[in-house]
Protein backbone atom coordinates (compact mmCIF):
# COMPACT_ATOMS: atom_id res chain seq x y z
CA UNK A 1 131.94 36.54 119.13
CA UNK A 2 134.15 37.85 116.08
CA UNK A 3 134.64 36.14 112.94
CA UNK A 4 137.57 34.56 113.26
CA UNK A 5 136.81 32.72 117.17
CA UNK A 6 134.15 31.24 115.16
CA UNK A 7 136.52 29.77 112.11
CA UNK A 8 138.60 28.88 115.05
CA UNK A 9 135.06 26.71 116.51
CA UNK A 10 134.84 25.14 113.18
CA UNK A 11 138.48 24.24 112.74
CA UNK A 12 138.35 22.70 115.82
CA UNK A 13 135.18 20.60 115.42
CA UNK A 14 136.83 19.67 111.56
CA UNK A 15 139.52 18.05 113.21
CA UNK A 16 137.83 16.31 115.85
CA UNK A 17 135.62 14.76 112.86
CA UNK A 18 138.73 13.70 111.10
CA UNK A 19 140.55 12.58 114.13
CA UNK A 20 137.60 10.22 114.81
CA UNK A 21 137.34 9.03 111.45
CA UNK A 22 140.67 7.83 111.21
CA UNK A 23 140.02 6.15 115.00
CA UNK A 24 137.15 4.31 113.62
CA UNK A 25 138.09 2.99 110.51
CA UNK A 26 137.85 -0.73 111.47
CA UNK A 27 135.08 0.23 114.64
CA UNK A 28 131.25 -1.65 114.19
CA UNK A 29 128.59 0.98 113.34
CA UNK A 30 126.99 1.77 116.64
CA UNK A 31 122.67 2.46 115.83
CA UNK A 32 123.09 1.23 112.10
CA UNK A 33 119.45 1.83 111.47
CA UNK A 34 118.80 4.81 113.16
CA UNK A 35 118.50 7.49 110.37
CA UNK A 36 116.29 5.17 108.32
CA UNK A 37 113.50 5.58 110.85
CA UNK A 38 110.93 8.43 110.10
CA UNK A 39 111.26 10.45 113.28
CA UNK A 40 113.01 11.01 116.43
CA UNK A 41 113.43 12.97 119.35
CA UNK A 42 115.82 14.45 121.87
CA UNK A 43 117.19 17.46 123.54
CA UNK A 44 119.23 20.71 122.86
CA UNK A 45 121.78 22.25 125.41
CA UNK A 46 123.33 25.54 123.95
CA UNK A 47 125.74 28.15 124.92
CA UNK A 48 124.71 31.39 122.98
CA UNK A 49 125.80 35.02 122.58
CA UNK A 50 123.33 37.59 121.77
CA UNK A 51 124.41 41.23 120.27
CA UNK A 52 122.60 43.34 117.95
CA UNK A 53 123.85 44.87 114.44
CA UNK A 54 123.43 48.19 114.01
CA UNK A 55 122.51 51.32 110.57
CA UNK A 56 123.60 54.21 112.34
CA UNK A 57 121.97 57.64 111.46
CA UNK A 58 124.34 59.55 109.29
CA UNK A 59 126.80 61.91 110.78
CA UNK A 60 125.30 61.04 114.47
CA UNK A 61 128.23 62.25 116.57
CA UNK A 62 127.42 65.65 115.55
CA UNK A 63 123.73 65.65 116.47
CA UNK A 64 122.80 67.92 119.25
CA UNK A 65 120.68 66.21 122.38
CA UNK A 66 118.89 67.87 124.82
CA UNK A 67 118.92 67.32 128.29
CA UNK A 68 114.98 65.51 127.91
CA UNK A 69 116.33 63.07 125.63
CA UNK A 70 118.63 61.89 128.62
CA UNK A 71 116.51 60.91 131.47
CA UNK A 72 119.76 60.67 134.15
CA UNK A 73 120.87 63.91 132.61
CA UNK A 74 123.24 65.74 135.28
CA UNK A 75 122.17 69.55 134.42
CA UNK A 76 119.71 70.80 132.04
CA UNK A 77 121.64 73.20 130.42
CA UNK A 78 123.55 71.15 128.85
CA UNK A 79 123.83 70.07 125.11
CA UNK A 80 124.64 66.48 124.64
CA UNK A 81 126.66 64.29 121.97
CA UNK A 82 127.18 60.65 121.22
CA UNK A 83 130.22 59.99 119.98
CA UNK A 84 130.38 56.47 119.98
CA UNK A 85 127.49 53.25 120.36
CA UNK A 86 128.26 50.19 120.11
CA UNK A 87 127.37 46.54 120.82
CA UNK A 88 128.97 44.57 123.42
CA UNK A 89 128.64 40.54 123.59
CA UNK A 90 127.23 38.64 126.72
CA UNK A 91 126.98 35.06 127.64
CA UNK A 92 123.56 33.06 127.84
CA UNK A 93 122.39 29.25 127.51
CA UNK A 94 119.64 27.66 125.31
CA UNK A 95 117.55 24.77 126.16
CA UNK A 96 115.29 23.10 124.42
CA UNK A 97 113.56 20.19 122.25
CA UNK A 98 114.43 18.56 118.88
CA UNK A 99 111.77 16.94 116.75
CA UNK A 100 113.53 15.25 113.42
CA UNK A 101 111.39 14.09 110.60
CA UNK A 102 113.22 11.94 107.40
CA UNK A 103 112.60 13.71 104.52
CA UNK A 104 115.16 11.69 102.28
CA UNK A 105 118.11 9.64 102.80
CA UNK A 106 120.04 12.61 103.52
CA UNK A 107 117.90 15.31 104.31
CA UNK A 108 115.71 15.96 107.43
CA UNK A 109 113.22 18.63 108.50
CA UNK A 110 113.81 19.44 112.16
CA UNK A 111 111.69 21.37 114.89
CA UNK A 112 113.57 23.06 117.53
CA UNK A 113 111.42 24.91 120.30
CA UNK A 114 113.38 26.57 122.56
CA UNK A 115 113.93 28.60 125.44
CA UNK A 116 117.33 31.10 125.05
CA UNK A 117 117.85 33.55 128.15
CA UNK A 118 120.77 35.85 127.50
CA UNK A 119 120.90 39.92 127.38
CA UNK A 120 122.33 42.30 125.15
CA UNK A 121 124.63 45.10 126.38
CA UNK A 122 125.62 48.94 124.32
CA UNK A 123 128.43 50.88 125.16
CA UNK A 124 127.54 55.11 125.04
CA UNK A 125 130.26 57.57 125.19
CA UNK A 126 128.30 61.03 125.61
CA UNK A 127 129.93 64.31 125.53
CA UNK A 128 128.78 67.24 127.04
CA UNK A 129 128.85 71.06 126.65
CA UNK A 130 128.19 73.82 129.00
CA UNK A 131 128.15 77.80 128.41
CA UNK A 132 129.30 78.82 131.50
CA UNK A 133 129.41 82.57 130.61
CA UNK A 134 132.30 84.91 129.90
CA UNK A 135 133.49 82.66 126.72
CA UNK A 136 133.73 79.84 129.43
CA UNK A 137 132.52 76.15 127.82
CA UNK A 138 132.84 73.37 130.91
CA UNK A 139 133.34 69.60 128.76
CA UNK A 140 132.50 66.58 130.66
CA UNK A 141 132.55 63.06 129.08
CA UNK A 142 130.28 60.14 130.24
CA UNK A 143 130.79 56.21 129.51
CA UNK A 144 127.37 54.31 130.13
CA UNK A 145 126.45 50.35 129.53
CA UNK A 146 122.66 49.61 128.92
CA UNK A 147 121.40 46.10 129.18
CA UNK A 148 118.78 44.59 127.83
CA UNK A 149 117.65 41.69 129.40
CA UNK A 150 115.97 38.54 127.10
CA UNK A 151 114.12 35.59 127.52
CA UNK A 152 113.08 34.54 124.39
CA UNK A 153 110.59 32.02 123.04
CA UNK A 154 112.16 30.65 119.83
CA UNK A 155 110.84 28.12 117.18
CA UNK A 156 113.54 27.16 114.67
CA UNK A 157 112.10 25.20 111.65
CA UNK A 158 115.46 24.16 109.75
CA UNK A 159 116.76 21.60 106.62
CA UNK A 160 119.22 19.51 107.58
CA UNK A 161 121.47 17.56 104.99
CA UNK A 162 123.58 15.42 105.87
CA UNK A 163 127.05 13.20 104.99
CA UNK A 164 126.95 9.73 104.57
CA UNK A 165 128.35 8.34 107.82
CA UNK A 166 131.80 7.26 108.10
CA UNK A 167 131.14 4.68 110.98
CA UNK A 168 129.82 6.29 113.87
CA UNK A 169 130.56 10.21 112.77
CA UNK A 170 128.54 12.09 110.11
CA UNK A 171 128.88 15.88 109.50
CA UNK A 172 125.93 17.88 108.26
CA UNK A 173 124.56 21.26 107.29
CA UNK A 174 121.48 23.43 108.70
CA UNK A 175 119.10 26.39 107.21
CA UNK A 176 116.10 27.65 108.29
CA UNK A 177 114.16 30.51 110.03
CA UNK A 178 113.74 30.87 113.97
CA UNK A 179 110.61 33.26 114.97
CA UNK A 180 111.50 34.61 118.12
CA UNK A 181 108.94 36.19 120.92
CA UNK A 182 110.82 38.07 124.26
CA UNK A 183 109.06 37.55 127.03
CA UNK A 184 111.03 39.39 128.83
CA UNK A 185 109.38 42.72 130.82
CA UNK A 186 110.92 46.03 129.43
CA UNK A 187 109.28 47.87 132.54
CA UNK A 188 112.78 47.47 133.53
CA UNK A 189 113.78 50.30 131.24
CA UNK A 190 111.99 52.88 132.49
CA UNK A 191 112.25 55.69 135.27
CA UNK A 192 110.79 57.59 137.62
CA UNK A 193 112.35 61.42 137.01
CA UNK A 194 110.85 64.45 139.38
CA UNK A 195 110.08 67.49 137.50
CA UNK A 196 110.72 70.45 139.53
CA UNK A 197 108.00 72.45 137.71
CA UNK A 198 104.90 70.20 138.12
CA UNK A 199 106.65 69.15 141.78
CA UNK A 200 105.40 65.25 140.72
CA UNK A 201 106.97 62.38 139.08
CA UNK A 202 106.75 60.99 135.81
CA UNK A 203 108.31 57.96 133.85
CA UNK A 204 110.74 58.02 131.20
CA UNK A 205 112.06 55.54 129.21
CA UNK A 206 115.57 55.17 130.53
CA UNK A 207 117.29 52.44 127.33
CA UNK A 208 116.65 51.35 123.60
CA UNK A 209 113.12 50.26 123.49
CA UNK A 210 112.97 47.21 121.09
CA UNK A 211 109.90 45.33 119.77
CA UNK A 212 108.99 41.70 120.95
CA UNK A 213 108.98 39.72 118.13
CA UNK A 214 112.01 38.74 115.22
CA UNK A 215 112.36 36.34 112.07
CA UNK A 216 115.74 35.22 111.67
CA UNK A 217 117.42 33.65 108.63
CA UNK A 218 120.23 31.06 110.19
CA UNK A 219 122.97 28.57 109.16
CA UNK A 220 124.86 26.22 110.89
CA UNK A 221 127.06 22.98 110.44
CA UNK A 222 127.39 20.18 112.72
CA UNK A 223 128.84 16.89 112.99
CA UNK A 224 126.59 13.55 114.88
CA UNK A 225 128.67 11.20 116.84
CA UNK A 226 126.64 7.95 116.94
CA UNK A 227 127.37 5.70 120.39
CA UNK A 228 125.70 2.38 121.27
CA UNK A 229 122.66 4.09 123.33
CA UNK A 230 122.27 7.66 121.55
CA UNK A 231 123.29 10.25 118.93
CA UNK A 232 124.94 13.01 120.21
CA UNK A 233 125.38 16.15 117.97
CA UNK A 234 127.94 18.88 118.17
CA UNK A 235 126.58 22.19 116.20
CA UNK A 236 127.72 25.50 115.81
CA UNK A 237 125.10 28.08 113.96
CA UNK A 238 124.33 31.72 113.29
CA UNK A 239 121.28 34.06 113.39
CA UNK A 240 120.24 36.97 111.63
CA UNK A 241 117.28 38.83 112.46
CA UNK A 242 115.31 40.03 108.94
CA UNK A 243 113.23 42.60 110.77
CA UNK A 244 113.97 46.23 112.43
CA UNK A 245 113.41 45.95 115.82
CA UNK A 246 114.29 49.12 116.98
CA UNK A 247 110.86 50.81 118.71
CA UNK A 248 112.34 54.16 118.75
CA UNK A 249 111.88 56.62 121.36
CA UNK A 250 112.81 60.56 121.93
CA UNK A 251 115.54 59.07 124.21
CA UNK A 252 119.47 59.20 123.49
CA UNK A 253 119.99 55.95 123.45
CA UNK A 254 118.13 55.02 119.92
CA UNK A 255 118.39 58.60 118.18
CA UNK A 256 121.65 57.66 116.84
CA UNK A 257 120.13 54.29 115.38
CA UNK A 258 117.99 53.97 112.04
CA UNK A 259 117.63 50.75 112.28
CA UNK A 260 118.17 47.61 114.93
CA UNK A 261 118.93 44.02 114.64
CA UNK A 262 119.03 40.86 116.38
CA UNK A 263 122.44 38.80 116.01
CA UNK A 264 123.45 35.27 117.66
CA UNK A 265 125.99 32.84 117.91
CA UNK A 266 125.16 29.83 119.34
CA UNK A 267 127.46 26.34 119.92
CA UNK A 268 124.93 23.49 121.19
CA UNK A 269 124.93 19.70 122.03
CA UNK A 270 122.34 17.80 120.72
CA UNK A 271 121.29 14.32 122.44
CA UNK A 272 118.71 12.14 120.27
């Protein structure tokens, strides 16, 4: 999701908070105690988008391949070029738990284990070349998606500071770090290729091979909409992954990558 469909989120959920402050000026307080008590529990339902940001190797469209770096490879006499790589986003949910713990009047320590299922897709444009003999060079130009598929494991320990409440609406601000485990297989990414000299087959990785485990840094803002039975929350909140987790490979898909990392966007509801 770019930058400015997210400004457009926040805009939006800005003037729904002042739209229901002005509603409410004159409304009771619905749960008037309920952020004086030490802890409390609910439930997170999330859309997310997952996409990974990218340190290319420098001058990579100009790197010469060889047909083993490209498992599907259509000849091997071939030399191969990637002239372009780049992320594409893809739609996933996020469920999970929320644990809240009162650290101050306005500031709470939450616990967020979840599970986030989602995938993340690159776009290759390969180029080939082919000396056919007698000053003859045949060009042929490929467009390939990989996916990645994820199921991840995530435990988000975040600050959360809050606005004093304005009747039944408060608006607040998260930090934190989310370690993240896939569970997901990556057996999926590999092939079985016949090699016409041994007459057997052997596997080859056939996509970007990336490691199981992340740290991301993330912020978010929010705004809690108190009703007589529950606090709902409305949150919107970005990930960075800190670490490289780009396990690379002799493959084509990673040689034009020095480094690999996790990105999400994720808009949730929050029931407590």
């Amino acid at each position: 999701m770019s930058f400015k469909k997210i400004l457009t989120i926040l805009a939006a959920l800005l003037f729904l908070f002042v739209q229901n402050v002005e509603a409410q000026r004159n409304i009771p307080k619905n749960l008037p105690t309920y952020d004086d008590k030490p802890y409390h529990f609910g439930f997170i339902l999330g859309y997310n988008q997952m996409l990974y940001s990218i340190n290319y190797v420098d001058n990579y469209q100009n790197i010469e391949h060889h047909p083993v770096e490209w498992p599907d490879c259509p000849s091997q006499s071939v030399t191969i070029y990637t002239y372009n790589a780049e992320p594409l986003s893809s739609h996933g949910f996020t469920v999970g738990i929320v644990g809240n713990l009162r650290l101050a009047k306005y500031f709470d320590l939450r616990l967020v284990p979840s599970l986030s299922f989602g995938e993340r897709k690159m776009l290759y444009s390969l180029h080939t070349t082919n000396d056919l003999g007698n000053g003859e060079i045949e060009h042929k130009n490929y467009d390939i998606t990989k996916s990645i598929h994820s199921t991840f494991v995530e435990i988000p320990l975040q600050v959360k500071y809050r606005s004093k409440r304005l009747n039944n609406v408060a608006a607040y601000l998260i930090t934190g770090l989310n370690y993240k485990i896939d569970l997901a297989s990556q057996k999926k990414n590999q092939i079985e290729v016949f090699n016409p000299i041994t007459n057997e087959y052997t596997t080859k990785i056939d996509n970007i091979r990336v490691k199981r485990t992340d740290l991301a840094a993330e912020i978010g803002a929010g705004f809690d909409f108190y009703t007589g039975y529950f606090k709902m929350g409305i949150e919107v909140k970005m990930g960075y992954g800190l670490f490289n987790i780009l396990d690379k490979e002799n493959v084509i898909y990673s040689s034009s990558f020095d480094k690999l990392h996790n990105k999400t966007f994720q808009l949730s509801l929050t029931f407590e």
